[in-house]
Protein backbone atom coordinates (compact mmCIF):
# COMPACT_ATOMS: atom_id res chain seq x y z
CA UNK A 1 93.02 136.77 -236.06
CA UNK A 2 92.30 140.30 -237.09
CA UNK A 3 89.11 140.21 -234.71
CA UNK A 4 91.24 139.59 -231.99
CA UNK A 5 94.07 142.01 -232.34
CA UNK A 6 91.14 144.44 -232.42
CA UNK A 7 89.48 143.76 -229.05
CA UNK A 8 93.17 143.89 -227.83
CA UNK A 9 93.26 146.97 -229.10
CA UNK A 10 90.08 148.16 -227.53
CA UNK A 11 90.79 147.00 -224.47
CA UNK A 12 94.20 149.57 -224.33
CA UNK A 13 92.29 152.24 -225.37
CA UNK A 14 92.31 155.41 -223.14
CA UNK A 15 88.42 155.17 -222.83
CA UNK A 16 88.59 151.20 -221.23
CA UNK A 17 91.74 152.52 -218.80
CA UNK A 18 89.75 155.16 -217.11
CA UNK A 19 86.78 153.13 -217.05
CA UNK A 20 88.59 150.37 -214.63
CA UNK A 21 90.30 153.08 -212.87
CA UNK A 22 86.86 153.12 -209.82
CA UNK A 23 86.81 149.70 -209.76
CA UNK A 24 90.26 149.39 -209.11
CA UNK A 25 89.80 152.37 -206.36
CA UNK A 26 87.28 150.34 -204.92
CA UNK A 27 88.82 146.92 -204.94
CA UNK A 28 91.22 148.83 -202.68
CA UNK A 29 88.95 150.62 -201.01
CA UNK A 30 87.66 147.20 -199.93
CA UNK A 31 90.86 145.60 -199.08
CA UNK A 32 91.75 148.09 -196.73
CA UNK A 33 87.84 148.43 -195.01
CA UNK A 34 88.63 144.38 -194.85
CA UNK A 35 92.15 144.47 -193.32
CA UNK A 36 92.45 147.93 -191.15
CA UNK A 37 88.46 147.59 -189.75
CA UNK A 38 86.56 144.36 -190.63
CA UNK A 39 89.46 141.82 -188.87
CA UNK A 40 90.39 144.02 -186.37
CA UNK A 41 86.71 144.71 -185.32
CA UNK A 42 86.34 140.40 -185.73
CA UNK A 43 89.64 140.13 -183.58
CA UNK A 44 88.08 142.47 -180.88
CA UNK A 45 84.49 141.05 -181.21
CA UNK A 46 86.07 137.33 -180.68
CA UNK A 47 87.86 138.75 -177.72
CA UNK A 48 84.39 140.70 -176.06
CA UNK A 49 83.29 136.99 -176.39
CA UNK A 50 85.21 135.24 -174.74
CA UNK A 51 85.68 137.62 -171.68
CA UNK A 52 82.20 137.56 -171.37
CA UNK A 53 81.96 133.49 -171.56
CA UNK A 54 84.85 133.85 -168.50
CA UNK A 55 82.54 136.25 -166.97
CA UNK A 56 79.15 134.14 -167.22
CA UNK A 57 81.72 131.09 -166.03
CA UNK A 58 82.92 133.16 -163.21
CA UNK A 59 79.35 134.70 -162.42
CA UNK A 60 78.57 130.98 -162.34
CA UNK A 61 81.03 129.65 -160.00
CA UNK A 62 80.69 132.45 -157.50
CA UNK A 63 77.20 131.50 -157.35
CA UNK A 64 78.38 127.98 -156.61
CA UNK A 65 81.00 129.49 -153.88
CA UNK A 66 78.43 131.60 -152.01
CA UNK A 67 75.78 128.44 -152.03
CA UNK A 68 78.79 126.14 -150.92
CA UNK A 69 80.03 128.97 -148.02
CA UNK A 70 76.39 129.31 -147.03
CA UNK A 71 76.39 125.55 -146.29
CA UNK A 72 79.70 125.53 -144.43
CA UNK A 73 78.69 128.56 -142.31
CA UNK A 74 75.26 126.84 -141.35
CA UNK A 75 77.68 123.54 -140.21
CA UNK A 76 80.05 125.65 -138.56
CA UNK A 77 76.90 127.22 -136.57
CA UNK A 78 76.16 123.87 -135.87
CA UNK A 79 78.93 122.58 -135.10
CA UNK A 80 79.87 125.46 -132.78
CA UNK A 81 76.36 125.27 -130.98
CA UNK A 82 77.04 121.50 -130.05
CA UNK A 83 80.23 122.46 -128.80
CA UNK A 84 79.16 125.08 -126.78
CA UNK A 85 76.25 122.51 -125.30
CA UNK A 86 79.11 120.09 -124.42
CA UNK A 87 80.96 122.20 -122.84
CA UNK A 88 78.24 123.76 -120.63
CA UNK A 89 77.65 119.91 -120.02
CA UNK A 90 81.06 118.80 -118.66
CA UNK A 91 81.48 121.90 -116.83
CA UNK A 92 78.26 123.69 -116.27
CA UNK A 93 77.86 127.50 -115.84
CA UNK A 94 79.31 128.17 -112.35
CA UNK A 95 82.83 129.37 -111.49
CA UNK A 96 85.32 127.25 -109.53
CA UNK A 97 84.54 129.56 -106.77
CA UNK A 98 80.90 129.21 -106.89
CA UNK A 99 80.69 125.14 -107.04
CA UNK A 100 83.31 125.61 -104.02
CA UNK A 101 80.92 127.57 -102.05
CA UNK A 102 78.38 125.17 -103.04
CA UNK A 103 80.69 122.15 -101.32
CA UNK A 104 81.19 124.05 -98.53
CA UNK A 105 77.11 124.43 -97.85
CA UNK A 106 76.98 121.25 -98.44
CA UNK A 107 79.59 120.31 -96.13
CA UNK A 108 77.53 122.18 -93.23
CA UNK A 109 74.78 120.55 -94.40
CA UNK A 110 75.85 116.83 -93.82
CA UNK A 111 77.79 117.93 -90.56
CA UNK A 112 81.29 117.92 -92.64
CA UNK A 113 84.37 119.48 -90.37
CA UNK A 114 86.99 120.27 -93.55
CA UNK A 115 90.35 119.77 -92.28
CA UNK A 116 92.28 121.46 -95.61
CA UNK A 117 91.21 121.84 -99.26
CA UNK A 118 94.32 121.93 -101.76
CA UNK A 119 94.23 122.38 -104.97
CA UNK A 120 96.88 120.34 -106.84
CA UNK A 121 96.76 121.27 -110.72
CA UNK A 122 95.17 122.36 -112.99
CA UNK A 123 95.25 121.11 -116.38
CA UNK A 124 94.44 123.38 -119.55
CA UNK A 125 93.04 121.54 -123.00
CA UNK A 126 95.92 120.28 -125.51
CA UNK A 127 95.61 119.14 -128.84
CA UNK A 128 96.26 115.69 -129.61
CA UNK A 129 98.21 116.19 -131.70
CA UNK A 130 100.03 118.83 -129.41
CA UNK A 131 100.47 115.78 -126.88
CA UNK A 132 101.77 113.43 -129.01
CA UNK A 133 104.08 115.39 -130.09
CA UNK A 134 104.73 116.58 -126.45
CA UNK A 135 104.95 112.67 -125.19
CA UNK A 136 107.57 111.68 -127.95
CA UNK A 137 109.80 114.88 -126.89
CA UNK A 138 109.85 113.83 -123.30
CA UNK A 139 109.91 110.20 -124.23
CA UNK A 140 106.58 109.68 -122.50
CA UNK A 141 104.07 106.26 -123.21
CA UNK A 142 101.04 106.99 -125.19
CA UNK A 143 99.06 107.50 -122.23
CA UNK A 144 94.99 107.74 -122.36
CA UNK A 145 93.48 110.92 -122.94
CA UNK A 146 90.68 112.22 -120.80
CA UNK A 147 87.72 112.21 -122.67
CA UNK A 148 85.86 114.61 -121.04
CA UNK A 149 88.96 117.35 -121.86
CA UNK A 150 87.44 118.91 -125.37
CA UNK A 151 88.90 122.38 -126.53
CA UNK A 152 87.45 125.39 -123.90
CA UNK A 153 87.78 123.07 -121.20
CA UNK A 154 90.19 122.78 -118.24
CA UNK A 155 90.69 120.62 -115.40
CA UNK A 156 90.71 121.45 -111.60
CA UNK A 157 92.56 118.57 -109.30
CA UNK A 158 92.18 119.44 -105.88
CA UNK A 159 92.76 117.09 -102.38
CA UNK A 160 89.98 117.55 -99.87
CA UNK A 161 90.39 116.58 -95.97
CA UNK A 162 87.84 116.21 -93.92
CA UNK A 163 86.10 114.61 -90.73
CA UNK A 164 82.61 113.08 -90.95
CA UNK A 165 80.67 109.46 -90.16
CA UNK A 166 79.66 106.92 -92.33
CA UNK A 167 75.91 108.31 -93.35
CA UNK A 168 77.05 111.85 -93.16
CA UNK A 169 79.38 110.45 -95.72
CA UNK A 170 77.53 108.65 -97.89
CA UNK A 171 74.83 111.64 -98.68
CA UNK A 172 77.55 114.03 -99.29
CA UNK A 173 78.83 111.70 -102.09
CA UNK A 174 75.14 111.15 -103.24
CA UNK A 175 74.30 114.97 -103.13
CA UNK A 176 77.66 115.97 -105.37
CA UNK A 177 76.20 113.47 -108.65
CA UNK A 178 73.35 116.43 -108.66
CA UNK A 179 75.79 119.66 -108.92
CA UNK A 180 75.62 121.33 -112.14
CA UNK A 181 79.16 120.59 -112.94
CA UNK A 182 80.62 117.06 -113.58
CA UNK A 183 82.57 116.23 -110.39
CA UNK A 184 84.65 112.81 -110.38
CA UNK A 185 86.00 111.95 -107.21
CA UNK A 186 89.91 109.82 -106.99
CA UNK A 187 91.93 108.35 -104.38
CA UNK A 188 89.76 108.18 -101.86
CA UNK A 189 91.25 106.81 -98.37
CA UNK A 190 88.86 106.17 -95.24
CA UNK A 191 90.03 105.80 -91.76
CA UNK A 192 88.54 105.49 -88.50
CA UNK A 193 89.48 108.53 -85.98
CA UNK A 194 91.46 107.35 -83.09
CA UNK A 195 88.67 108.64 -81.00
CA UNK A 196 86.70 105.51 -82.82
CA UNK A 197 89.07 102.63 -83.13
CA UNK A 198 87.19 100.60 -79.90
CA UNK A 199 83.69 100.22 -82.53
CA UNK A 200 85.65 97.08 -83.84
CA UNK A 201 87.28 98.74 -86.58
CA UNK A 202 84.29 99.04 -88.52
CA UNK A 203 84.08 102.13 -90.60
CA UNK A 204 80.72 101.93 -91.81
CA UNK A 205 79.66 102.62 -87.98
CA UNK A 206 77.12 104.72 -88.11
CA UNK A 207 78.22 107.03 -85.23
CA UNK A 208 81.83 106.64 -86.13
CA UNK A 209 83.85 109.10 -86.79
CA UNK A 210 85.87 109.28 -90.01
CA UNK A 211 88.75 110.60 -91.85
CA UNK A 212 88.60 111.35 -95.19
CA UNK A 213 91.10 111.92 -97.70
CA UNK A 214 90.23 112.22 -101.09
CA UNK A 215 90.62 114.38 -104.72
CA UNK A 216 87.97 115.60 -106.65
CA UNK A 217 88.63 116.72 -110.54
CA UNK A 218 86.02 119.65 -111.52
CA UNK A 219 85.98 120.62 -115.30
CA UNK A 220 85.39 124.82 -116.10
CA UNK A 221 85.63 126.71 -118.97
CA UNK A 222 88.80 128.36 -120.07
């Protein structure tokens, strides 16, 4: 009992105080390092980390993005090449003009008088879903769409009158399948001259005389 009062004693002696007075200094020394620099340097270095993971995963998926925009541009190029090829193919390179000066030699060449040449319409490329939506308006039936009328493309209708025989005729016909531009011929209406109605009414008469009414639909770029 006395042996412990002692050390009790000893250990409130003026000597022990001051001795515990630098580690108590440091112990809060420490604490302080630990809360005012060591979390707030862990808080910042946790943060640094994880912008740069949302970096690397950025970095990552623009690298996808440019590989995935490369591949769309190369179909687009593709795409926009085959549509250039089929409209060159429905309507050719010439103008309206041109391929009209082109009938016309033609015409001279198969000993074709023209009588008139009127154009009718012309018809610029619609969406479909444009003319559906038109056609519902206007209480219209779902009526066929031209096939050959793709975006770029429009349509000439124009009524051709002429005189010519049979032969004449039929080369004229045979020589417009070979013209650069697609050329589709409708409502076509034959009829002897009056000159020619004594060859028995037969209008594949070689020397007969006919006249011809019909339309022809040219396709040219917009």
């Amino acid at each position: 009992m006395t042996n412990s009062m002692e050390r009790k004693n000893n250990l409130k002696t003026p000597e022990t105080i001051i001795s515990l007075i630098p580690i108590i200094i440091s112990s809060g020394i420490a604490i302080l390092l630990i809360i005012f620099y060591v979390i707030p340097q862990y808080v910042n270095s946790t943060k640094v980390n994880l912008e740069l993971n949302e970096l690397i995963k950025k970095k990552n998926e623009l690298n996808d993005l440019k590989t995935q925009y490369k591949i769309i541009n190369q179909k687009f190029d593709r795409l926009n090449n085959e549509r250039t090829i089929i409209i060159e193919t429905i309507s050719g390179t010439t103008t309206l003009d041109t391929l009209l000066a082109k009938l016309g030699e033609l015409g001279k060449k198969n000993s074709i008088e023209f009588d008139s040449i009127i154009p009718k319409k012309v018809i610029n490329f619609v969406g479909n879903d444009s003319s559906k939506n038109k056609m519902k308006k206007n209480n219209l039936p779902n009526l066929n769409v031209d096939p050959l009328m793709v975006e770029g493309i429009k349509k000439y209708l124009i009524d051709f009158s002429f005189k010519t025989n049979f032969n004449n005729l039929l080369t004229f016909l045979r020589e417009l399948e070979f013209q650069e531009n697609i050329i589709l011929l409708d409502d076509i209406n034959l009829k002897l001259s009056n000159k020619n109605n004594s060859n028995n009414g037969n209008i594949d008469n070689s020397e007969g005389i006919l006249n011809v009414k019909l339309r022809m639909i040219f396709y040219g770029k917009i």
